[in-house]
Every structure is written in structure tokens, then in C-alpha cells.
PDB file of N, CA and C in Angstrom:
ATOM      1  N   UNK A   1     104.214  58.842  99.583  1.00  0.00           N
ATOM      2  CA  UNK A   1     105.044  60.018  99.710  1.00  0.00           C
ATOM      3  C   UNK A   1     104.577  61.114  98.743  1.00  0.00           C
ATOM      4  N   UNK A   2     104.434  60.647  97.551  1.00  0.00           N
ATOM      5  CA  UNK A   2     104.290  61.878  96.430  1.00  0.00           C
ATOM      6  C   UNK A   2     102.463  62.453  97.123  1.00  0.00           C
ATOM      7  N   UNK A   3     101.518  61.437  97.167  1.00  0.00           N
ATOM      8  CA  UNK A   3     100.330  61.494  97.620  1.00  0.00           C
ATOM      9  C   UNK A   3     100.245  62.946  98.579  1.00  0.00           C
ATOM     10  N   UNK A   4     101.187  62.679  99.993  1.00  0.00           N
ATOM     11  CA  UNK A   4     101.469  63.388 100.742  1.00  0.00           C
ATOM     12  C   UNK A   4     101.675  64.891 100.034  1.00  0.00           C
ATOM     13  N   UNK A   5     102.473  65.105  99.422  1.00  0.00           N
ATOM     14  CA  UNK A   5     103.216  66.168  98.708  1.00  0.00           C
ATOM     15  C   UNK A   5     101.824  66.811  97.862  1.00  0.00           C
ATOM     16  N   UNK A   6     100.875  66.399  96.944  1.00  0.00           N
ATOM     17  CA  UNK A   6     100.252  66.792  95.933  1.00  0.00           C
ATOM     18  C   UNK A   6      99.340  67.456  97.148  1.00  0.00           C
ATOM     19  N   UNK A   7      99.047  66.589  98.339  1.00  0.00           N
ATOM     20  CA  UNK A   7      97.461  67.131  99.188  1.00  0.00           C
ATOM     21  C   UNK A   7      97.860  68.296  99.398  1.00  0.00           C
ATOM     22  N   UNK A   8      99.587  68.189 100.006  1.00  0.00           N
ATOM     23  CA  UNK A   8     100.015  69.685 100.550  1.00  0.00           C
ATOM     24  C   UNK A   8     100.233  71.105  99.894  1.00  0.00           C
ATOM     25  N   UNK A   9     100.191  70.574  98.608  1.00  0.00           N
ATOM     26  CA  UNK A   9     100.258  71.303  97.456  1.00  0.00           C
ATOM     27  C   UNK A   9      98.716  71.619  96.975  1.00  0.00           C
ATOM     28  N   UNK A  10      97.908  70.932  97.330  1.00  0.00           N
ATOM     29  CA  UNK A  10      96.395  71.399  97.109  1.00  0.00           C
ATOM     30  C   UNK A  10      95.853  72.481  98.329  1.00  0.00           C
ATOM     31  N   UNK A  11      96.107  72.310  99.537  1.00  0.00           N
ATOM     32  CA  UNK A  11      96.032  72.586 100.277  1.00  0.00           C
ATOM     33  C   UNK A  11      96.496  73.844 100.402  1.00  0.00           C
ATOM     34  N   UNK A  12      97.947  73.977  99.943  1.00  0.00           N
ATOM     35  CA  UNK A  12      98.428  75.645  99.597  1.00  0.00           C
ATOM     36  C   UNK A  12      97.814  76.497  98.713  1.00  0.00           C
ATOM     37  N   UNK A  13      97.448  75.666  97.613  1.00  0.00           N
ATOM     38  CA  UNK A  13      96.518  76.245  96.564  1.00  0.00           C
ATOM     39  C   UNK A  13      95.333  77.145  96.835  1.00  0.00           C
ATOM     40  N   UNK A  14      94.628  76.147  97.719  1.00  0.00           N
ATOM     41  CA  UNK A  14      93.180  76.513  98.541  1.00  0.00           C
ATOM     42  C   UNK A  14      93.249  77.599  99.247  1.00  0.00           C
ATOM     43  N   UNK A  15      94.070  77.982 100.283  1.00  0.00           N
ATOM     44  CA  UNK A  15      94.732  78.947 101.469  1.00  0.00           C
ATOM     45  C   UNK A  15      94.858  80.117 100.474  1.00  0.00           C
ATOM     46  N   UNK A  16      95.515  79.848  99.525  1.00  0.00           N
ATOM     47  CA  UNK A  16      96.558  81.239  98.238  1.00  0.00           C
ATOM     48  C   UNK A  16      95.435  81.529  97.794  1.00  0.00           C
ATOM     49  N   UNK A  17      94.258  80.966  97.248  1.00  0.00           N
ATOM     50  CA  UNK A  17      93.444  81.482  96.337  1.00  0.00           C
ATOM     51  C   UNK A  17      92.230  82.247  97.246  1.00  0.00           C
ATOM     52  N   UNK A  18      92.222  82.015  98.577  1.00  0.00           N
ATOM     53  CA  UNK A  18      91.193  82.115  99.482  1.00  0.00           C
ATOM     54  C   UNK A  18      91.861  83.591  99.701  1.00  0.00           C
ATOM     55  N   UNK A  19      93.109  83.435 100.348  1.00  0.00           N
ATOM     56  CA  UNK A  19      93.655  85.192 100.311  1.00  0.00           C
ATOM     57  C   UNK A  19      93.601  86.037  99.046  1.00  0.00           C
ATOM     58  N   UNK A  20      93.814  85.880  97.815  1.00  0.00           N
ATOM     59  CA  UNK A  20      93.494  86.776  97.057  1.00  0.00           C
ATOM     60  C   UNK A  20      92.287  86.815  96.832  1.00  0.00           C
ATOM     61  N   UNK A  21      91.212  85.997  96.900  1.00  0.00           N
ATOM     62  CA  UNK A  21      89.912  86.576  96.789  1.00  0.00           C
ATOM     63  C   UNK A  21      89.282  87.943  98.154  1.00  0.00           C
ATOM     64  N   UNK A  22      90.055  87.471  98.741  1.00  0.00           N
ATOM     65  CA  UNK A  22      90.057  89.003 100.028  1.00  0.00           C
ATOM     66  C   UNK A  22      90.427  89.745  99.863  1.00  0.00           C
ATOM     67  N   UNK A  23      91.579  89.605  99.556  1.00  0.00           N
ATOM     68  CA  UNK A  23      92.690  90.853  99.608  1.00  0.00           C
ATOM     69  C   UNK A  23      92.076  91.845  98.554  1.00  0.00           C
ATOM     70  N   UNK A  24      92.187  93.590  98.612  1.00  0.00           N
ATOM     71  CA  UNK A  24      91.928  94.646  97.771  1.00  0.00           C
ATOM     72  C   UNK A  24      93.170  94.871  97.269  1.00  0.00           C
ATOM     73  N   UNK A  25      92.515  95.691  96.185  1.00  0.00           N
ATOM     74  CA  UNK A  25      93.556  96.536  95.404  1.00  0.00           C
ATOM     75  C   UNK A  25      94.041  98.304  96.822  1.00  0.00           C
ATOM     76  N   UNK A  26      94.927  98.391  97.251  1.00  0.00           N
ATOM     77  CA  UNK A  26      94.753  99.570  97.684  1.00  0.00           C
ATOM     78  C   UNK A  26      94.113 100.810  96.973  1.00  0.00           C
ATOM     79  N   UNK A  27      93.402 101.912  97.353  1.00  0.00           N
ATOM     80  CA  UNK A  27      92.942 102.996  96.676  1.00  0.00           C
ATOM     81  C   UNK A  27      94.076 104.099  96.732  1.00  0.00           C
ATOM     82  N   UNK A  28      94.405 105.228  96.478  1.00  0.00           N
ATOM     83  CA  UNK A  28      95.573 105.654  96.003  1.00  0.00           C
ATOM     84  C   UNK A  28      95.654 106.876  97.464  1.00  0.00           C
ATOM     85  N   UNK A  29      94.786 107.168  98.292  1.00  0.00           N
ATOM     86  CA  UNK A  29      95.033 107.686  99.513  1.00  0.00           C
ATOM     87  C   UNK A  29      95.587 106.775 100.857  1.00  0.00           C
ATOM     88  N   UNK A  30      95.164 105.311 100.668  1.00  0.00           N
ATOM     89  CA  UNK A  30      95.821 104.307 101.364  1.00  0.00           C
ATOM     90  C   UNK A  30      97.293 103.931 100.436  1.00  0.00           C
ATOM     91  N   UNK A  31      97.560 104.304  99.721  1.00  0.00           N
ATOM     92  CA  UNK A  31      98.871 104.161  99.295  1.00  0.00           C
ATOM     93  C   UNK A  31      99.822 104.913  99.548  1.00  0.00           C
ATOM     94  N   UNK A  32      98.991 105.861  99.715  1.00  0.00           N
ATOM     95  CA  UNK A  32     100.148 106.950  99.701  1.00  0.00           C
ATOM     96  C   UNK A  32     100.578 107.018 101.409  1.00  0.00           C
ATOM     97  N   UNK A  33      99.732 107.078 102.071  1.00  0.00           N
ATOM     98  CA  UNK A  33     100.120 107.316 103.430  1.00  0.00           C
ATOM     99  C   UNK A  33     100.913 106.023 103.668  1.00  0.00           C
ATOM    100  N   UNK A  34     100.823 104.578 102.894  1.00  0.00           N
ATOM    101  CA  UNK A  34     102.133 103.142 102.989  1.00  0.00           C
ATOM    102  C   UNK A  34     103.414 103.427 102.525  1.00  0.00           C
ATOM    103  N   UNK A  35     103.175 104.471 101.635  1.00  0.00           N
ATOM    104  CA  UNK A  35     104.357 104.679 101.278  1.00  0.00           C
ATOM    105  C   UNK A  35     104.755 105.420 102.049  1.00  0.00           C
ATOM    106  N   UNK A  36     104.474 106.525 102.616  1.00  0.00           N
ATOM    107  CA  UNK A  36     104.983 107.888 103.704  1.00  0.00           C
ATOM    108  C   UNK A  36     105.054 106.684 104.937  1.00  0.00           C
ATOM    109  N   UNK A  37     104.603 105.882 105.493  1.00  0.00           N
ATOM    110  CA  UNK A  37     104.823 105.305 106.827  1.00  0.00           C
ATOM    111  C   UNK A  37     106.251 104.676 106.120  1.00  0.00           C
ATOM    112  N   UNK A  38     106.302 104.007 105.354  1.00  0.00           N
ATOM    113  CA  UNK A  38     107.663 103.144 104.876  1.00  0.00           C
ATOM    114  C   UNK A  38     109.166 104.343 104.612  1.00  0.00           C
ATOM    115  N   UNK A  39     108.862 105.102 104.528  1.00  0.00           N
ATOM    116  CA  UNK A  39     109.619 106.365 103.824  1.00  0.00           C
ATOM    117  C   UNK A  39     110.309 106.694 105.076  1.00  0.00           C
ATOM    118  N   UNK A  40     109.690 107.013 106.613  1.00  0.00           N
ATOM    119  CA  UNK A  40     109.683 107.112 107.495  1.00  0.00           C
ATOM    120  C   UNK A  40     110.452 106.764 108.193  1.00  0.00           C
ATOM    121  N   UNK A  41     110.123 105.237 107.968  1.00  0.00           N
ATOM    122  CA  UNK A  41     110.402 103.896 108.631  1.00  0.00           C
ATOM    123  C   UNK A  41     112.196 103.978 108.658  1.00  0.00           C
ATOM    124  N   UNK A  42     112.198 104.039 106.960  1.00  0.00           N
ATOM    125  CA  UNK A  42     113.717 104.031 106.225  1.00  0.00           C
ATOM    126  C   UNK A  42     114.553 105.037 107.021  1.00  0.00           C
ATOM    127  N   UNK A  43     114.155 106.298 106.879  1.00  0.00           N
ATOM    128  CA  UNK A  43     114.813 107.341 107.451  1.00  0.00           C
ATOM    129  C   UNK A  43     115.281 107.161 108.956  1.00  0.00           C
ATOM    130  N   UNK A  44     114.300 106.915 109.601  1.00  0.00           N
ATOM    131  CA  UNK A  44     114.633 106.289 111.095  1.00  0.00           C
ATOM    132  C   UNK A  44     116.049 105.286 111.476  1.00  0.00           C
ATOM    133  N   UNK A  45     115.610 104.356 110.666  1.00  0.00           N
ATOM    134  CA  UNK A  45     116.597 103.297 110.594  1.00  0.00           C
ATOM    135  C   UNK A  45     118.032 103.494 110.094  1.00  0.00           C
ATOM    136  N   UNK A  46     117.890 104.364 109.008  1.00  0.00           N
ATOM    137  CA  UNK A  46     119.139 105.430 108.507  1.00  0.00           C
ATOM    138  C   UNK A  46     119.952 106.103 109.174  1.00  0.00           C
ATOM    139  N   UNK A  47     119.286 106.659 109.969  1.00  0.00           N
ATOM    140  CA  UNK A  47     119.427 107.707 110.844  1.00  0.00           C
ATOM    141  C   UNK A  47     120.356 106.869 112.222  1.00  0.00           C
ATOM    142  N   UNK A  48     119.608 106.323 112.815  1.00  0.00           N
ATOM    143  CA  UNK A  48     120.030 105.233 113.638  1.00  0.00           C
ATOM    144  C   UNK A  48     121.704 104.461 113.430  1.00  0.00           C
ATOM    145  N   UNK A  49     121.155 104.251 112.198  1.00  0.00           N
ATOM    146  CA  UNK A  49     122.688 103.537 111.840  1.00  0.00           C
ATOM    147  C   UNK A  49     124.024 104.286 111.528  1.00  0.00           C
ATOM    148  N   UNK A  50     123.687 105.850 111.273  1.00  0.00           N
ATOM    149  CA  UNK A  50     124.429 106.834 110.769  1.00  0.00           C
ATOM    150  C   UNK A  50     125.003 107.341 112.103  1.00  0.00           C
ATOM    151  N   UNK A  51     123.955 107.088 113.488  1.00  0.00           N
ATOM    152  CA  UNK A  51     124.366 107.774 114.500  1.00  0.00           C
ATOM    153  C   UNK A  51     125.664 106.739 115.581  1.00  0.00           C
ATOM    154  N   UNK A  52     125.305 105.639 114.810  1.00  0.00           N
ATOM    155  CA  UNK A  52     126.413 104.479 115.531  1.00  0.00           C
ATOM    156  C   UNK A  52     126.962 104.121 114.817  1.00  0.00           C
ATOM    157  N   UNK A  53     127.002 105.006 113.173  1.00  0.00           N
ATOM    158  CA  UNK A  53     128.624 104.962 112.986  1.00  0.00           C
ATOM    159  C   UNK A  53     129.595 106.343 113.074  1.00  0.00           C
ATOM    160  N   UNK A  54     129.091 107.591 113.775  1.00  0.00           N
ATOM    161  CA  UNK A  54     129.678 108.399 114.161  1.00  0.00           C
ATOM    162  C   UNK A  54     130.075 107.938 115.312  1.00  0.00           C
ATOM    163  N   UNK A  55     129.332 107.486 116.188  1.00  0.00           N
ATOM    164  CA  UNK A  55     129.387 107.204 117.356  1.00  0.00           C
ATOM    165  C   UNK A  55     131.189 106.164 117.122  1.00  0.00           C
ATOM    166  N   UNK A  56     130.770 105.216 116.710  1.00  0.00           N
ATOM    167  CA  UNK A  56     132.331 104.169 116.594  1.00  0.00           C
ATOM    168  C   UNK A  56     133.406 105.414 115.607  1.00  0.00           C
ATOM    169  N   UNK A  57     133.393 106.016 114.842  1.00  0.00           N
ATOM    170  CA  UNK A  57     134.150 106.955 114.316  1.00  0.00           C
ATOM    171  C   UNK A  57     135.037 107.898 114.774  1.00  0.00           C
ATOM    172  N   UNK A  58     134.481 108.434 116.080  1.00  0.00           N
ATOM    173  CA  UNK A  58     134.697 109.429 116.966  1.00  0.00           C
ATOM    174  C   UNK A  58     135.576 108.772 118.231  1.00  0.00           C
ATOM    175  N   UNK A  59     134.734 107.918 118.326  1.00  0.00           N
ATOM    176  CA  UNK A  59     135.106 107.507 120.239  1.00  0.00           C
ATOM    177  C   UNK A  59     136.487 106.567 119.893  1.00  0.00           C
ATOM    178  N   UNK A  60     137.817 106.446 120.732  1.00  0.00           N
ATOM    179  CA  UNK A  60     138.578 105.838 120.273  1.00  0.00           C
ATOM    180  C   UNK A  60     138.382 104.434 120.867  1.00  0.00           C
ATOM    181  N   UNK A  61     138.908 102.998 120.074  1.00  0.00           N
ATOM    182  CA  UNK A  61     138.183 101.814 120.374  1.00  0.00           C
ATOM    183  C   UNK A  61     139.794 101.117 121.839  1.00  0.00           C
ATOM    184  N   UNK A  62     139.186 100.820 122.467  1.00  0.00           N
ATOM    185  CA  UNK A  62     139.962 100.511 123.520  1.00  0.00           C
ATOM    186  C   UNK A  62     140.438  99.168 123.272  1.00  0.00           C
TER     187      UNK A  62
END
């Protein structure tokens, strides 16, 4: 059982260390436009939720 557990735990190790040797640092023009897509994103979703709670606010509930 524990055997089981340590391989799977090596095994995660291997996978985790294999992605950060890939993965970059972003450069600060790819950051910025992640942050403006996320910024976006928020507002949308804001927006959305602001419009269905006027929506239930207004309309009377039957």
C-alpha cells in the first residue's frame, strides 16, 4: 500500500518538475494583454449578473 503511494508520489514529482522546466516566465507585453483579457472577462460577467439582478428587481415574481 504505502509502496503504491510513494511511486504515485514520484510520479507526480516527475510530471511537476517536467512542467516547470517548460513553462516561461511571461514577458511584460504578454502580461499585460492577460491581464486586460481577465479584466474583461470580470466586467462581462459583472455586467451579466447586474443585468439579472435588475431584471428579478423590476419584474414582479409571480
Amino acid at each position: 500500500m504505502e509502496l503504491n503511494i510513494m511511486e504515485n508520489l514520484r510520479a507526480f514529482i516527475s510530471s511537476s518538475r517536467r512542467v516547470f522546466v517548460i513553462a516561461k516566465k511571461p514577458d511584460w507585453k504578454e502580461f499585460e494583454v492577460m491581464a486586460k483579457v481577465t479584466g474583461i472577462g470580470i466586467l462581462i460577467i459583472a455586467l451579466i449578473g447586474y443585468a439579472i439582478f435588475l431584471f428579478f428587481a423590476f419584474v414582479p415574481v409571480v
